[in-house]
C-alpha atoms as a PDB file:
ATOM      1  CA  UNK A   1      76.898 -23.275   9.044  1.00  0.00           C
ATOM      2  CA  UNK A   2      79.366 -22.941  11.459  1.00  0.00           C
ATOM      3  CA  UNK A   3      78.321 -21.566  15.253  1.00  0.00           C
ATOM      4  CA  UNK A   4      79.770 -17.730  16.067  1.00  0.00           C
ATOM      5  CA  UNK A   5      79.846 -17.650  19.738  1.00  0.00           C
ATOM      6  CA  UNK A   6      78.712 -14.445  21.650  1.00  0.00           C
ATOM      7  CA  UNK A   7      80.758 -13.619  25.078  1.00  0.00           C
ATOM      8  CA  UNK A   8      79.477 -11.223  27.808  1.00  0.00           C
ATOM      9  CA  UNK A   9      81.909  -9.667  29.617  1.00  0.00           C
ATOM     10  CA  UNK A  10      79.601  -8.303  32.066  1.00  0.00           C
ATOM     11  CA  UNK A  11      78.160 -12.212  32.413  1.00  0.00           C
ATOM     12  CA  UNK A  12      78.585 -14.862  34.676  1.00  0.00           C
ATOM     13  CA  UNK A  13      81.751 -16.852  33.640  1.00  0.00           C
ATOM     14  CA  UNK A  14      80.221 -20.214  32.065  1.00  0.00           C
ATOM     15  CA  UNK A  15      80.485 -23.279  34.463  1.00  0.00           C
ATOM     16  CA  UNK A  16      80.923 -25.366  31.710  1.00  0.00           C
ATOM     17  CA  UNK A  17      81.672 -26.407  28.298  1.00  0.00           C
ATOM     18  CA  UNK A  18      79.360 -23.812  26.669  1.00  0.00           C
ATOM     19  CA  UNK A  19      78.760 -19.819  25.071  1.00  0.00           C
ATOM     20  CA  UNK A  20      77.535 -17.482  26.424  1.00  0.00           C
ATOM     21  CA  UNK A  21      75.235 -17.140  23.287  1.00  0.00           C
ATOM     22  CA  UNK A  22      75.164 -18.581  19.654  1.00  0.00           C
ATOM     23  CA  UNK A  23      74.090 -16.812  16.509  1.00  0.00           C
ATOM     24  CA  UNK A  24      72.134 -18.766  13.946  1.00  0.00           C
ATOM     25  CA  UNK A  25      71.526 -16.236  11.452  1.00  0.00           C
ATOM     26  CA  UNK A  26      69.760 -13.077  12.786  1.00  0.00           C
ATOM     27  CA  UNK A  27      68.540 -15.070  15.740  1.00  0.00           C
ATOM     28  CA  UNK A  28      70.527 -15.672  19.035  1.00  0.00           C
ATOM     29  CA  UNK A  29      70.369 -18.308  20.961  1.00  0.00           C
ATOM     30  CA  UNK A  30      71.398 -17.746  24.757  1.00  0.00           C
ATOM     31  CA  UNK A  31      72.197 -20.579  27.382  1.00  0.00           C
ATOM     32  CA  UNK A  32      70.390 -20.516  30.553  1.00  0.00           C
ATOM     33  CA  UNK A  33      71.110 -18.322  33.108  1.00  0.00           C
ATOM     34  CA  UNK A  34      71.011 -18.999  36.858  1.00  0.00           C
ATOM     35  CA  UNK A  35      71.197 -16.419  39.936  1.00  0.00           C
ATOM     36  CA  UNK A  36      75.414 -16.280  40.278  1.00  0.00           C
ATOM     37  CA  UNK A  37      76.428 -13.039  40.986  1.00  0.00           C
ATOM     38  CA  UNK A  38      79.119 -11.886  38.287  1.00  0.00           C
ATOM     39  CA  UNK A  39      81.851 -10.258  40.588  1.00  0.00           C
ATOM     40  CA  UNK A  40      82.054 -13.023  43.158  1.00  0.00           C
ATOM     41  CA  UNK A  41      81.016 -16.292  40.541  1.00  0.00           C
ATOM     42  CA  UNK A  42      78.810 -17.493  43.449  1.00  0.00           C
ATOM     43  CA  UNK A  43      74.770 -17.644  43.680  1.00  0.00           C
ATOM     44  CA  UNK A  44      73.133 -15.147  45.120  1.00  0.00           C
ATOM     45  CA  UNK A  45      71.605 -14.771  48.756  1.00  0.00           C
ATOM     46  CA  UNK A  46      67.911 -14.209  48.642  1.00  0.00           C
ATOM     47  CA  UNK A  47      64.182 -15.165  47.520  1.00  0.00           C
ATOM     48  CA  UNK A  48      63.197 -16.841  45.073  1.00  0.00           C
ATOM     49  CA  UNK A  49      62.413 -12.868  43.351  1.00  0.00           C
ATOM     50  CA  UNK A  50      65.904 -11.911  44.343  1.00  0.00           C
ATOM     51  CA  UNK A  51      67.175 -14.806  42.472  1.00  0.00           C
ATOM     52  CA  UNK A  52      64.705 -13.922  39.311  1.00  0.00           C
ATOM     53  CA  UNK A  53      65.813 -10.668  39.611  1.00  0.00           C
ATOM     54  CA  UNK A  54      69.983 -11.458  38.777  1.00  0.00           C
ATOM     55  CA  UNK A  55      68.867 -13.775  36.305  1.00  0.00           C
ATOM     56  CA  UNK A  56      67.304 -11.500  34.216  1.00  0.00           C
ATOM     57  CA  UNK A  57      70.375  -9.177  35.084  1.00  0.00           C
ATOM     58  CA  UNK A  58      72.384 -11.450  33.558  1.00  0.00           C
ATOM     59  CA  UNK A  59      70.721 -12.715  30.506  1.00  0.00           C
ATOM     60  CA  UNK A  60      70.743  -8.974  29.980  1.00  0.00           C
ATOM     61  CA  UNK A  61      74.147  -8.531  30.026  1.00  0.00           C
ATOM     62  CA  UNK A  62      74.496 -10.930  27.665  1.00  0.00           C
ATOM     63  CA  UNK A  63      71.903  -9.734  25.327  1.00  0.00           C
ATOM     64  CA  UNK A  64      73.357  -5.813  25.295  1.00  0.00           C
ATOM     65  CA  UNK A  65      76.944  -7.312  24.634  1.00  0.00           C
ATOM     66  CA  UNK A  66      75.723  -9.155  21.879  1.00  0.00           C
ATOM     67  CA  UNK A  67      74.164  -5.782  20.721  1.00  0.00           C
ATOM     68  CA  UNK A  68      70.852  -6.676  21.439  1.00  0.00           C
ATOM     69  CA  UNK A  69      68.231  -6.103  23.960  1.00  0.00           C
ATOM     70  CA  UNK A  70      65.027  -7.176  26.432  1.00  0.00           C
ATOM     71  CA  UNK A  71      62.764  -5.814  23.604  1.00  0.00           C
ATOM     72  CA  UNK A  72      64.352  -8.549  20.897  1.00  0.00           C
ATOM     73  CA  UNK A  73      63.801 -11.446  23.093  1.00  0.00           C
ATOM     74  CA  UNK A  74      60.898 -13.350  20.988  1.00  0.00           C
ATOM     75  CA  UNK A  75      61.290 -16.789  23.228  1.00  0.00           C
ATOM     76  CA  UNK A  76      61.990 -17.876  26.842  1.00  0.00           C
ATOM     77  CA  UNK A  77      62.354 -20.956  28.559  1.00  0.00           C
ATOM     78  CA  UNK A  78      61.696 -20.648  32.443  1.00  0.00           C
ATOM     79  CA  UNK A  79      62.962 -23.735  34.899  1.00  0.00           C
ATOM     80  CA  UNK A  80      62.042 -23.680  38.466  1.00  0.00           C
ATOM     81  CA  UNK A  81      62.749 -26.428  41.243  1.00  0.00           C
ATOM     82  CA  UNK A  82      59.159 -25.775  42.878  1.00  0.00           C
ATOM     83  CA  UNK A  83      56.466 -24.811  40.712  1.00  0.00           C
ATOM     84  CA  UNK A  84      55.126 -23.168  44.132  1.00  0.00           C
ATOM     85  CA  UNK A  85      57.300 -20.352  43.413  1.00  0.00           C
ATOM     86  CA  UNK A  86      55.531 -19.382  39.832  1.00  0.00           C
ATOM     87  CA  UNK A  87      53.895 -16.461  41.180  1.00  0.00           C
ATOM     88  CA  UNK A  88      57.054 -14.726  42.235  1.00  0.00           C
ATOM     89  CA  UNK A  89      59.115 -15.344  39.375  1.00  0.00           C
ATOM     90  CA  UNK A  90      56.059 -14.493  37.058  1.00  0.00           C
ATOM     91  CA  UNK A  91      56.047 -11.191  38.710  1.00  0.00           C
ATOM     92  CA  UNK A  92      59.387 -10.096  38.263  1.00  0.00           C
ATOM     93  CA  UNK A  93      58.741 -11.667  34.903  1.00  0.00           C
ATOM     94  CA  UNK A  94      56.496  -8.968  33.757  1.00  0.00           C
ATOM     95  CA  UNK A  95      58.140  -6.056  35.519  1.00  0.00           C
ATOM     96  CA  UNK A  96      61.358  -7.494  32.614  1.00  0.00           C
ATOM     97  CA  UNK A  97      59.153  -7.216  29.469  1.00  0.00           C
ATOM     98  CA  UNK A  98      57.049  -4.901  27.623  1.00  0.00           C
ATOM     99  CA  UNK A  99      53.917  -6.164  25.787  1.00  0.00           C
ATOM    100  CA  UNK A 100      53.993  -8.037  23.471  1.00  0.00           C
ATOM    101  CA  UNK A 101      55.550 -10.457  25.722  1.00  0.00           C
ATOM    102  CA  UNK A 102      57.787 -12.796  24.186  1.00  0.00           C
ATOM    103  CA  UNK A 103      56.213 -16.709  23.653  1.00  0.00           C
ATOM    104  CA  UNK A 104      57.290 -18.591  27.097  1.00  0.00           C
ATOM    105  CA  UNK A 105      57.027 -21.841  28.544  1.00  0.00           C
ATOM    106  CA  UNK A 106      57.701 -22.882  32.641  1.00  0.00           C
ATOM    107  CA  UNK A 107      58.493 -26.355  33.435  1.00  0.00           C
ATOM    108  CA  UNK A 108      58.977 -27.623  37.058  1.00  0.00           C
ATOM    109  CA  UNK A 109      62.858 -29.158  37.097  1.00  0.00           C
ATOM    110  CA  UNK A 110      64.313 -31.461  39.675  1.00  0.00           C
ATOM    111  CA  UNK A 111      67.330 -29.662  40.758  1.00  0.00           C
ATOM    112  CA  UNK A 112      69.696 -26.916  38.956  1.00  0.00           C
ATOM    113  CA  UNK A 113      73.364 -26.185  38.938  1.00  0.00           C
ATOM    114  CA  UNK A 114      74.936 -24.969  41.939  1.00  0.00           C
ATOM    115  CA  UNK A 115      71.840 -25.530  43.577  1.00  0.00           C
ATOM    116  CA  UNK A 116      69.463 -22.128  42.043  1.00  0.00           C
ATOM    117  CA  UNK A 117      66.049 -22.613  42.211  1.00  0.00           C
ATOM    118  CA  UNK A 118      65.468 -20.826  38.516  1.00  0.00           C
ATOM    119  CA  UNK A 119      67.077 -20.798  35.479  1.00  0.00           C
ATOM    120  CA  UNK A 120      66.037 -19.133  32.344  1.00  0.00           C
ATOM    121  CA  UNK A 121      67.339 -18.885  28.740  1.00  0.00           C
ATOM    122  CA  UNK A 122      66.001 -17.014  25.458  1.00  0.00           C
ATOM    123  CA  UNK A 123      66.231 -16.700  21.913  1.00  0.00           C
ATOM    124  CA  UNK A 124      66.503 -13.296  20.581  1.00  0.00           C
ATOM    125  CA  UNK A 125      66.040 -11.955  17.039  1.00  0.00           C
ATOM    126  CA  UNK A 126      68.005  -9.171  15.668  1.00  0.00           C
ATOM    127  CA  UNK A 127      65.711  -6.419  13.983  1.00  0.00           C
END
């Protein structure tokens, strides 16, 4: 089956050889996103919230150009450099989601492009 590639215009540009998002089926699969501010391509100033914050701006940018949204996200992958900072990002996590949450898993990472200290990506299901 061949890959059909979903772009976000209102997304980061990718910093690399990858989509945006990949449908397999009625399930998307999106690439990780990291704190970069769309308009200027750089990583934001700010906490480690702040920086949960944009990413979740921008893996919903991606999901609503795809023609999805935060309520079809059924998976999520979280990376952080400290693990220390678990209790902010799960914050901001649940102010993102509406139960039932989507399945999850947070893994402690050495370092992350462009020097971010989270990254998350999800897999979405169209209804």
């Amino acid at each position: 089956m061949p890959r059909h590639a979903s772009l976000s215009t209102r997304g980061p540009a990718a910093i690399g050889p990858y989509s945006h998002a990949v449908w397999s089926g009625s399930e998307l699969f999106c690439s990780g996103q990291t704190p970069i501010d769309p308009s200027t391509g750089q990583l934001i100033d700010g906490d480690l919230a702040a920086q949960t914050q944009r990413v979740f701006d921008n893996i919903q940018a991606v999901l609503e150009d795809s023609g999805l949204s935060m309520d079809d996200v059924i998976k999520c992958n979280v990376y952080l450099v400290d693990m220390s900072d678990f209790a902010a990002m799960n914050a901001v996590y649940g102010t993102r989601f509406t139960a039932p949450y989507p399945a999850r898993t947070t893994v402690a990472v050495a370092a992350l492009p462009l020097g971010a200290r989270v990254e998350i990506e999800c897999i979405a299901r169209k209804a």
